[in-house]
C-alpha atoms as a PDB file:
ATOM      1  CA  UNK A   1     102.642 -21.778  96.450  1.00  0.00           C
ATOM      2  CA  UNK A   2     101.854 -18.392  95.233  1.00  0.00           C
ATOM      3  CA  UNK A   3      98.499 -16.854  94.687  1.00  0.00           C
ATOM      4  CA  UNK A   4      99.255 -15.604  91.244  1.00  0.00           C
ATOM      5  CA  UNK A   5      97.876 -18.118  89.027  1.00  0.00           C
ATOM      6  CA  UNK A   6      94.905 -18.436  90.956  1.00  0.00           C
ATOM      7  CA  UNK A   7      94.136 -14.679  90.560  1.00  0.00           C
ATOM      8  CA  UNK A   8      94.490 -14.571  86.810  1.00  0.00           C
ATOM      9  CA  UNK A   9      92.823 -17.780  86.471  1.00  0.00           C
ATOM     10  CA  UNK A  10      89.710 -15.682  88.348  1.00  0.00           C
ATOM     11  CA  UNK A  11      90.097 -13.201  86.033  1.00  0.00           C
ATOM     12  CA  UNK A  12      90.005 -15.479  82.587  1.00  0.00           C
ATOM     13  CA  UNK A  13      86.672 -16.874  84.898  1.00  0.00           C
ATOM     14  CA  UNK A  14      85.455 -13.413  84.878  1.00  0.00           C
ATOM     15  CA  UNK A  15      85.829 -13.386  80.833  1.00  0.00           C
ATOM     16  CA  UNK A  16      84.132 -17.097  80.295  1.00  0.00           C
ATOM     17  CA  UNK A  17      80.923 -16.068  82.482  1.00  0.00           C
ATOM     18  CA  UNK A  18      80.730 -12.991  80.661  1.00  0.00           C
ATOM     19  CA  UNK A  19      81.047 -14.535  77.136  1.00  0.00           C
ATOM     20  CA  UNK A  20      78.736 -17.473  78.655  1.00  0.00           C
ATOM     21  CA  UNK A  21      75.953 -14.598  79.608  1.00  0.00           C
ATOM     22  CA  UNK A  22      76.295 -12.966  76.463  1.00  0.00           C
ATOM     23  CA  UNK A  23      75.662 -15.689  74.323  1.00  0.00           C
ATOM     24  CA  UNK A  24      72.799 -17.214  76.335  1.00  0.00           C
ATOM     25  CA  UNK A  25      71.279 -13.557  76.064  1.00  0.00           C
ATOM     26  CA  UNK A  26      71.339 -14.051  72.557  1.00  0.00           C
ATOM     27  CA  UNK A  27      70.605 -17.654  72.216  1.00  0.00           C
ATOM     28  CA  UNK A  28      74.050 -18.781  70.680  1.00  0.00           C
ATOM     29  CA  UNK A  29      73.511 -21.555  72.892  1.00  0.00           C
ATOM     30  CA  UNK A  30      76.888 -22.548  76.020  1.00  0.00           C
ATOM     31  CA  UNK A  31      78.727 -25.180  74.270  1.00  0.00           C
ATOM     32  CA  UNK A  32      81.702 -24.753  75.567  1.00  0.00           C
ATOM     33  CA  UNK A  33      83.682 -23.872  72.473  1.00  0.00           C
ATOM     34  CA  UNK A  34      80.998 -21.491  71.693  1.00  0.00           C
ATOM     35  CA  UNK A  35      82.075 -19.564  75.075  1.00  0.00           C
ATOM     36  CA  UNK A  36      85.732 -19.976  74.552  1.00  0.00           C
ATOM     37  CA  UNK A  37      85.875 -18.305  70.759  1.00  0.00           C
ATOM     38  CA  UNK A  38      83.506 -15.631  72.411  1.00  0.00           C
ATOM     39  CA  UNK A  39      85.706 -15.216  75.290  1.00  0.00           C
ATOM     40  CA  UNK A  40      89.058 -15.137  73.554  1.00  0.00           C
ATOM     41  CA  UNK A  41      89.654 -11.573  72.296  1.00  0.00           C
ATOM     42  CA  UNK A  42      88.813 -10.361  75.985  1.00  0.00           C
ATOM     43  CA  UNK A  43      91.167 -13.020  77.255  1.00  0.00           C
ATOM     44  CA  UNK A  44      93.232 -11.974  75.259  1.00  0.00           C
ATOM     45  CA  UNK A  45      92.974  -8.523  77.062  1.00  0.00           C
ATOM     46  CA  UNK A  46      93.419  -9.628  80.186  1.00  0.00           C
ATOM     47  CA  UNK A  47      96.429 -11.176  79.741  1.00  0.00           C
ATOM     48  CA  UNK A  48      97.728  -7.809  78.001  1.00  0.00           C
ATOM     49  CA  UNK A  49      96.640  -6.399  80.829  1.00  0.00           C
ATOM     50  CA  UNK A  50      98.369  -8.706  82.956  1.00  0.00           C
ATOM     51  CA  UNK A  51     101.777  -8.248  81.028  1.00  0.00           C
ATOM     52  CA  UNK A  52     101.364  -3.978  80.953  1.00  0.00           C
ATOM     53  CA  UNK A  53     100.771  -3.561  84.890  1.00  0.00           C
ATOM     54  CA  UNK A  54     102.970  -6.433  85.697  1.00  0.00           C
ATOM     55  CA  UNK A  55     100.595  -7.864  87.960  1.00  0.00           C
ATOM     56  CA  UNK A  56     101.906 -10.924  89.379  1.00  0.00           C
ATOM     57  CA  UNK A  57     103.508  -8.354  91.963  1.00  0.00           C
ATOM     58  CA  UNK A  58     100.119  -7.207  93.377  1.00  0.00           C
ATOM     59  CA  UNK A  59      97.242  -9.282  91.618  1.00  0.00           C
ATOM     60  CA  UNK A  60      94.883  -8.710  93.974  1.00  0.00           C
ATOM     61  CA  UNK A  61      94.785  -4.915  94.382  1.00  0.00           C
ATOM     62  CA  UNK A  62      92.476  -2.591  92.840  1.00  0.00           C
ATOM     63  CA  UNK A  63      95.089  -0.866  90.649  1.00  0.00           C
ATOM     64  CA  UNK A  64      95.556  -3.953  89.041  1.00  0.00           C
ATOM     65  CA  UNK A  65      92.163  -4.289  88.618  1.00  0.00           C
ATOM     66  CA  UNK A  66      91.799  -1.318  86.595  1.00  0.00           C
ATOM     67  CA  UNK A  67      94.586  -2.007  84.593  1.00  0.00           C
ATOM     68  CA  UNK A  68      93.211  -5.576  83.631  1.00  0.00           C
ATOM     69  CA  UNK A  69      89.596  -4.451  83.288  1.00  0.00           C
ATOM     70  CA  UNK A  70      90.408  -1.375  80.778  1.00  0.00           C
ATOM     71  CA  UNK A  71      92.876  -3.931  78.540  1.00  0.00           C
ATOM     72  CA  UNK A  72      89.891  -6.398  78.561  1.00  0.00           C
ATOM     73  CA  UNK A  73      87.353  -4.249  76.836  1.00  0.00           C
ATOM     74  CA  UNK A  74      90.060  -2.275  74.574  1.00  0.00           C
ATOM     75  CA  UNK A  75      92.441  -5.152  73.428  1.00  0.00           C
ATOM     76  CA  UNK A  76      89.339  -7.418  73.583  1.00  0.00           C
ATOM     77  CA  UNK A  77      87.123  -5.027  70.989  1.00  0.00           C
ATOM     78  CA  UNK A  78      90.304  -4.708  68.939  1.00  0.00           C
ATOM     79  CA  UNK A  79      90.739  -8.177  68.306  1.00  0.00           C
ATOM     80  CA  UNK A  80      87.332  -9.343  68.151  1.00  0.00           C
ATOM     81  CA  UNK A  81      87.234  -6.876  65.578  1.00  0.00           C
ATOM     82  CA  UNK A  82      89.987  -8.097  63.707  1.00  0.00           C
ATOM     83  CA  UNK A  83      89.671 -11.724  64.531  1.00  0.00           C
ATOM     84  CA  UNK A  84      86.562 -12.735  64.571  1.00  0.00           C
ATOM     85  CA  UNK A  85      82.643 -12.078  62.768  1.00  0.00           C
ATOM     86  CA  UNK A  86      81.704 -10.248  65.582  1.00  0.00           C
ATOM     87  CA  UNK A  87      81.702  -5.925  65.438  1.00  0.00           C
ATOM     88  CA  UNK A  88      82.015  -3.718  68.638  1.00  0.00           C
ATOM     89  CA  UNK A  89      79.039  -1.147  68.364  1.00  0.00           C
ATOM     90  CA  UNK A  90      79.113   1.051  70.871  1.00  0.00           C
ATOM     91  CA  UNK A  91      75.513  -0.800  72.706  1.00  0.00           C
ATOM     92  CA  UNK A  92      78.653  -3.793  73.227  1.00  0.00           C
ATOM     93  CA  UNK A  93      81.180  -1.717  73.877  1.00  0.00           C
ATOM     94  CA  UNK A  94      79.289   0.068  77.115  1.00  0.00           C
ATOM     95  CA  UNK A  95      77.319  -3.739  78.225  1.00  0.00           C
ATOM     96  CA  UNK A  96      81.241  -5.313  77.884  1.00  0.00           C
ATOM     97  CA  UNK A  97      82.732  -2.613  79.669  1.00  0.00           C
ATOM     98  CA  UNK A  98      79.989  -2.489  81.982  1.00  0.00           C
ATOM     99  CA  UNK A  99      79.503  -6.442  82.373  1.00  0.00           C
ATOM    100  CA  UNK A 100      83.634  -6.715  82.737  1.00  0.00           C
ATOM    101  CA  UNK A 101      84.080  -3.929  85.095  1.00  0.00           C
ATOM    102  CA  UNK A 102      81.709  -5.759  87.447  1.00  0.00           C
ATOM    103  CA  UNK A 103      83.181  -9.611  87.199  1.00  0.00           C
ATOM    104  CA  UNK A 104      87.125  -8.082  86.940  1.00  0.00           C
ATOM    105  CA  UNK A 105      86.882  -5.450  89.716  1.00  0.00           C
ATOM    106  CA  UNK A 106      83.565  -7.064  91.812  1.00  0.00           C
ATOM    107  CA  UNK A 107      85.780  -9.910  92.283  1.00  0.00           C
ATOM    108  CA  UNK A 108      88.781  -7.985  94.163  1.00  0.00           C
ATOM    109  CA  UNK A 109      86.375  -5.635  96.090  1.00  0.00           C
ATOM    110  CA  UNK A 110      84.485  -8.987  97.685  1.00  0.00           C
ATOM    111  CA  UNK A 111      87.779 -10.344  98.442  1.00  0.00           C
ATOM    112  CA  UNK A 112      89.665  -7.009 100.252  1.00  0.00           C
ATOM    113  CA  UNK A 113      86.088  -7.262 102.131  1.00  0.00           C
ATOM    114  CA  UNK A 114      86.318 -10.994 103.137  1.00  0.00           C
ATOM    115  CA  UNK A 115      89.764 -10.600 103.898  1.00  0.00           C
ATOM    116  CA  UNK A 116      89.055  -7.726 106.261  1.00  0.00           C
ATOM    117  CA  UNK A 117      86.614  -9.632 108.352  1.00  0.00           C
ATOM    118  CA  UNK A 118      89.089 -12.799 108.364  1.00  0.00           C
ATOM    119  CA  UNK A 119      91.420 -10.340 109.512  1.00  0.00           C
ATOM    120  CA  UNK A 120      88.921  -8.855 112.339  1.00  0.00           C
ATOM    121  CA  UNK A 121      87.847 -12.490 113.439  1.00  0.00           C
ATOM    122  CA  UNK A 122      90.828 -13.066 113.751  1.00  0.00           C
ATOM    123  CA  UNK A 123      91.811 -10.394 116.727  1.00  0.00           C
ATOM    124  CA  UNK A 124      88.864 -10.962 118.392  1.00  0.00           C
END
């Protein structure tokens, strides 16, 4: 089975605990459809993301990453914008780009670090 699904189902995790920390910040409670309408215009931009850098052939590297991070906070302000109540001032725009930077790219960086030392345990 391929790793694929896993890695963009990390990355919609990524959105959900960043919608889930922005609305407990601002005591809009974690029900979990709460989270879910908060988290869908940046899902949305990951999947964009997904789609533009075609990243089921390397989902794991940190091009990809930076593909699916800058579509998360630019197709996610766009259609939160259009979609929903909620506005993008620019104090959200820098936390969300911020906030998803961390949770799309921290992710792969932790892993190409475990990975290494799996790889070094394993030749010793």
């Amino acid at each position: 089975m391929t790793r694929t699904p896993l890695i963009l189902a990390t990355d919609i995790v990524a959105v959900l605990a960043f919608a889930l920390a922005g609305r407990r910040s601002h005591d809009e409670g974690a029900a979990v459809a709460g989270v879910v309408r908060t988290a869908l215009p940046f899902a949305g931009g990951v999947v964009a993301g997904w789609l533009a850098c075609r990243a089921w052939r390397d989902p794991a590297a940190g091009a990809t990453g930076l593909v699916v991070w800058v579509a998360a906070v630019a197709v996610g302000m766009l259609l939160r914008v259009a979609f929903t109540d909620g506005g993008a001032p620019a104090s959200f725009v820098a936390v969300a780009t911020v906030a998803l930077g961390v949770l799309i790219l921290g992710w792969r960086l932790v892993a190409r670090g475990l990975s290494g030392r799996v790889a070094t345990w394993g030749g010793r």
